[in-house]
Protein backbone atom coordinates (compact mmCIF):
# COMPACT_ATOMS: atom_id res chain seq x y z
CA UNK A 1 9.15 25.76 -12.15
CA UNK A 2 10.92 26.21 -8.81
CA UNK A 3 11.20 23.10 -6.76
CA UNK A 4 10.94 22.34 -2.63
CA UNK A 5 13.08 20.21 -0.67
CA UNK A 6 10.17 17.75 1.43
CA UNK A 7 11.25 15.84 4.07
CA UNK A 8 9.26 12.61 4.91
CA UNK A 9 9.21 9.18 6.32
CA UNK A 10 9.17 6.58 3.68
CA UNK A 11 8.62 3.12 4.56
CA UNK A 12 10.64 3.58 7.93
CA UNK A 13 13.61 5.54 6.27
CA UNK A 14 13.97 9.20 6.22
CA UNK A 15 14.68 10.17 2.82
CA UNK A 16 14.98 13.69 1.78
CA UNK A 17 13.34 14.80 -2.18
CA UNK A 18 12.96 17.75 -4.47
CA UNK A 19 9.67 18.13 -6.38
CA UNK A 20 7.30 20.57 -8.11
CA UNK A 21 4.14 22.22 -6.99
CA UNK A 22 2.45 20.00 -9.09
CA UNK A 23 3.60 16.96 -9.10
CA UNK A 24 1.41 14.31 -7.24
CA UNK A 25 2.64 11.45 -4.73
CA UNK A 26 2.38 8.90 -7.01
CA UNK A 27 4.69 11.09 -9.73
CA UNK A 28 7.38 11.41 -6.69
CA UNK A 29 7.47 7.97 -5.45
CA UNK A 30 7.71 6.30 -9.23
CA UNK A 31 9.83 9.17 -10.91
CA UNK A 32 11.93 10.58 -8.05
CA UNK A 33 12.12 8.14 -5.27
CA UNK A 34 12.52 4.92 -8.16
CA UNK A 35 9.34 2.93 -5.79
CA UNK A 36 7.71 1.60 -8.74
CA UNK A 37 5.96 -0.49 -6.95
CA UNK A 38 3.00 1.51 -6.50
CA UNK A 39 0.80 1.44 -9.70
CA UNK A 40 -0.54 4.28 -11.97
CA UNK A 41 -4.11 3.51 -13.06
CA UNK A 42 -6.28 5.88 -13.38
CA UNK A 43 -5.22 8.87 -11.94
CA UNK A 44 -8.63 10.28 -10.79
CA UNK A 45 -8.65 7.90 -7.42
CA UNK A 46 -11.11 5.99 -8.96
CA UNK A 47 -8.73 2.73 -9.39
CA UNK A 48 -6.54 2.28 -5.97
CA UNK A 49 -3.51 0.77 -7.91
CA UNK A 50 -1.76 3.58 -6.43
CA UNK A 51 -2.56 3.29 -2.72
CA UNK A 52 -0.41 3.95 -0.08
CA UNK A 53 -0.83 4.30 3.63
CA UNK A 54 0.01 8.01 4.25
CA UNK A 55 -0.34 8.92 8.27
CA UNK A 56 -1.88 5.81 9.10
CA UNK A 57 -4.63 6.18 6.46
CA UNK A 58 -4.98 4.78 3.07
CA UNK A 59 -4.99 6.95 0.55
CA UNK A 60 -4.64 7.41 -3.62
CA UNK A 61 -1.43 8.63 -4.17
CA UNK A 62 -2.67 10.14 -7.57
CA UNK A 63 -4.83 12.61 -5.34
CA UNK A 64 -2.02 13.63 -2.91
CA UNK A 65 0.34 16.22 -3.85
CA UNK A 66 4.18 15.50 -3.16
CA UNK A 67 4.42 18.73 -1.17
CA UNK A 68 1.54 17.66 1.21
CA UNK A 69 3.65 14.13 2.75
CA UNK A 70 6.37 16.99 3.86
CA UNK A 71 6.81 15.49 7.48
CA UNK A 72 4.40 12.79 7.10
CA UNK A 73 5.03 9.11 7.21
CA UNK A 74 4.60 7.22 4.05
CA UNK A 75 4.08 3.44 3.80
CA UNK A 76 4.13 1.77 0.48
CA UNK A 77 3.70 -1.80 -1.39
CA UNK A 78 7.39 -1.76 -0.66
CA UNK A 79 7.52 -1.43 2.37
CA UNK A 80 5.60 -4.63 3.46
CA UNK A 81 8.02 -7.59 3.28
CA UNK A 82 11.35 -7.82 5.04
CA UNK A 83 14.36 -8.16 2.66
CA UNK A 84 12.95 -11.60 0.72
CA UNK A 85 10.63 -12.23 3.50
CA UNK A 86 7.47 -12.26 2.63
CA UNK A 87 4.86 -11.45 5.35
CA UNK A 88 1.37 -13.41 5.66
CA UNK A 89 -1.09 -11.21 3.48
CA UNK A 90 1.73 -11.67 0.54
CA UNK A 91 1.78 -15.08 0.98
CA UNK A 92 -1.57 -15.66 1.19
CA UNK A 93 -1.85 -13.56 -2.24
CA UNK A 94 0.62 -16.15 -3.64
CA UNK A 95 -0.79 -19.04 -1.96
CA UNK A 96 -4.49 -18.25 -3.28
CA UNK A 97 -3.61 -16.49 -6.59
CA UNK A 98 -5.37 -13.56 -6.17
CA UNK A 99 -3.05 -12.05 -8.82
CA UNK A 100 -2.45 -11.64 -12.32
CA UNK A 101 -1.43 -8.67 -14.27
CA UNK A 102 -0.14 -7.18 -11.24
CA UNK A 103 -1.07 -3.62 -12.17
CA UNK A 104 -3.74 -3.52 -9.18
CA UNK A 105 -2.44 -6.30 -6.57
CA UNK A 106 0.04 -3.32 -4.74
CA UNK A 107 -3.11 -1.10 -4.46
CA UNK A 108 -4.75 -3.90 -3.00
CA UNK A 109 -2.09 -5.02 -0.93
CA UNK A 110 -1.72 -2.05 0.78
CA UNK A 111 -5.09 -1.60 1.23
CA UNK A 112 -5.70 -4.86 2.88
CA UNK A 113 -2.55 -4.06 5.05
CA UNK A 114 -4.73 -1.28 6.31
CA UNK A 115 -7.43 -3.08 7.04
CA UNK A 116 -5.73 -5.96 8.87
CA UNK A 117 -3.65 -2.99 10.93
CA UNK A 118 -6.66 -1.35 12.46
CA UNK A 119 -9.04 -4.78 12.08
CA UNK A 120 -6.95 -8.39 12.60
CA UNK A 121 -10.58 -10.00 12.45
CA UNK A 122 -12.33 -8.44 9.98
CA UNK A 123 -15.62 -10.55 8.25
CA UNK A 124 -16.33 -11.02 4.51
CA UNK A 125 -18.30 -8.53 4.21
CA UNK A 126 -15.67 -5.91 5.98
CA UNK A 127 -12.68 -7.01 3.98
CA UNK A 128 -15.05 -6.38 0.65
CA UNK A 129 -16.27 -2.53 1.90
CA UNK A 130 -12.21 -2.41 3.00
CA UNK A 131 -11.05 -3.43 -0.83
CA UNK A 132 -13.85 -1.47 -2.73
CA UNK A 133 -12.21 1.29 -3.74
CA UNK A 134 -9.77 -1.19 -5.68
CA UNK A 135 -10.37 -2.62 -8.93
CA UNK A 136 -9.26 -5.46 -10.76
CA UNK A 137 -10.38 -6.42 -14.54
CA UNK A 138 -8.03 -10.05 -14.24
CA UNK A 139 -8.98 -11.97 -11.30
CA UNK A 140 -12.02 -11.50 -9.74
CA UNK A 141 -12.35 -10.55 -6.28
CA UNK A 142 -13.20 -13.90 -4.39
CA UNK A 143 -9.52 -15.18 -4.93
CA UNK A 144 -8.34 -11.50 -2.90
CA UNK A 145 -11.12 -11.73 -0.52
CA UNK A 146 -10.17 -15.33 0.61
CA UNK A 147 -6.20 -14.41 0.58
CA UNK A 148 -6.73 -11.15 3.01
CA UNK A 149 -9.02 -13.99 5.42
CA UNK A 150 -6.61 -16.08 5.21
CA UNK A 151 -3.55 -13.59 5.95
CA UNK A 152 -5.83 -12.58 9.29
CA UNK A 153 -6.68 -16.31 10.22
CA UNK A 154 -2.25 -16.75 9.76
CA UNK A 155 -1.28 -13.43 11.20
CA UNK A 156 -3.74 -13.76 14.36
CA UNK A 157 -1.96 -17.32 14.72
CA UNK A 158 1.23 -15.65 15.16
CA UNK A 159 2.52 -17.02 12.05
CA UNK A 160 3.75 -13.84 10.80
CA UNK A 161 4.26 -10.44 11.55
CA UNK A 162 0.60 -8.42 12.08
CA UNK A 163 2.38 -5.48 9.96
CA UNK A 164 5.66 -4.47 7.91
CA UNK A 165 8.47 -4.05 10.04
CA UNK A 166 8.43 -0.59 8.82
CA UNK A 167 5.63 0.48 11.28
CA UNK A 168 6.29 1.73 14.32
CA UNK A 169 10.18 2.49 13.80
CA UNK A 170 11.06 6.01 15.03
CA UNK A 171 12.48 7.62 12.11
């Protein structure tokens, strides 16, 4: 099967990649670009391990073919902390241990990144509508509800960057 050369914005880098027709977002960050970061679950969109912020919007990289981010802007679990910095909504993961396994906290990372990037004060009830298409069969939810308020109560402090230092970086 012939392959296409996309070009695309990935976590504030340009990076150049060749894939197939029919090989999905998810297949091209994990088995081309080496971001294993973002999570396979399900592979229906039913899960969100494999979210990523794609345009501004969160999607599930499982649904998105690789051709389709071909000039787009692509932000991944990745892409969040600085180097070994972590920013406030990983800490506050850490902090509240709203992890476990670890097979669904980058979905749900990146998905409350989204949130927090179009909502710095969101309620309860907002982050919980915000995380629903994520789910986790470890933890719970209350620990990842109370570590995404938390990140907002830091990051609207100005203890932390609002957002990766990714965003906003002309490519």
């Amino acid at each position: 099967m012939a392959k296409t050369r996309i070009e695309a914005t990935i976590n504030g880098e340009p990076v150049e990649f060749l894939c197939e027709p029919r090989q999905s977002l998810l297949e091209v960050l994990r088995d081309v670009l080496n971001l294993t970061g973002t999570k396979e679950g399900c592979l229906t969109g039913d899960c969100g391990a494999c979210s990523v912020i794609l345009n501004g919007r969160l999607v599930c990289s499982c649904l998105v073919l690789g051709l389709e981010v071909a000039g787009a802007t692509v932000e991944t679990v990745e892409g969040l902390a600085a180097g070994t910095e972590l920013v406030p909504l990983q800490q506050a993961f850490l902090q509240q241990a709203a992890l476990q396994c670890g097979i669904c906290t980058p979905g749900f990372l990146v998905a409350a990144k989204a949130l927090l990037d179009s909502n710095p004060n969101p309620s309860e009830t907002e982050i919980r509508y915000a995380l629903a298409g994520n789910l986790c069969r470890c933890t719970g939810y209350d620990k990842i509800v109370r570590a995404v308020m938390d990140a907002a109560a830091l990051m609207r402090q100005g203890q932390g960057r609002a957002s990766s230092p990714m965003q906003g970086r002309e490519a």
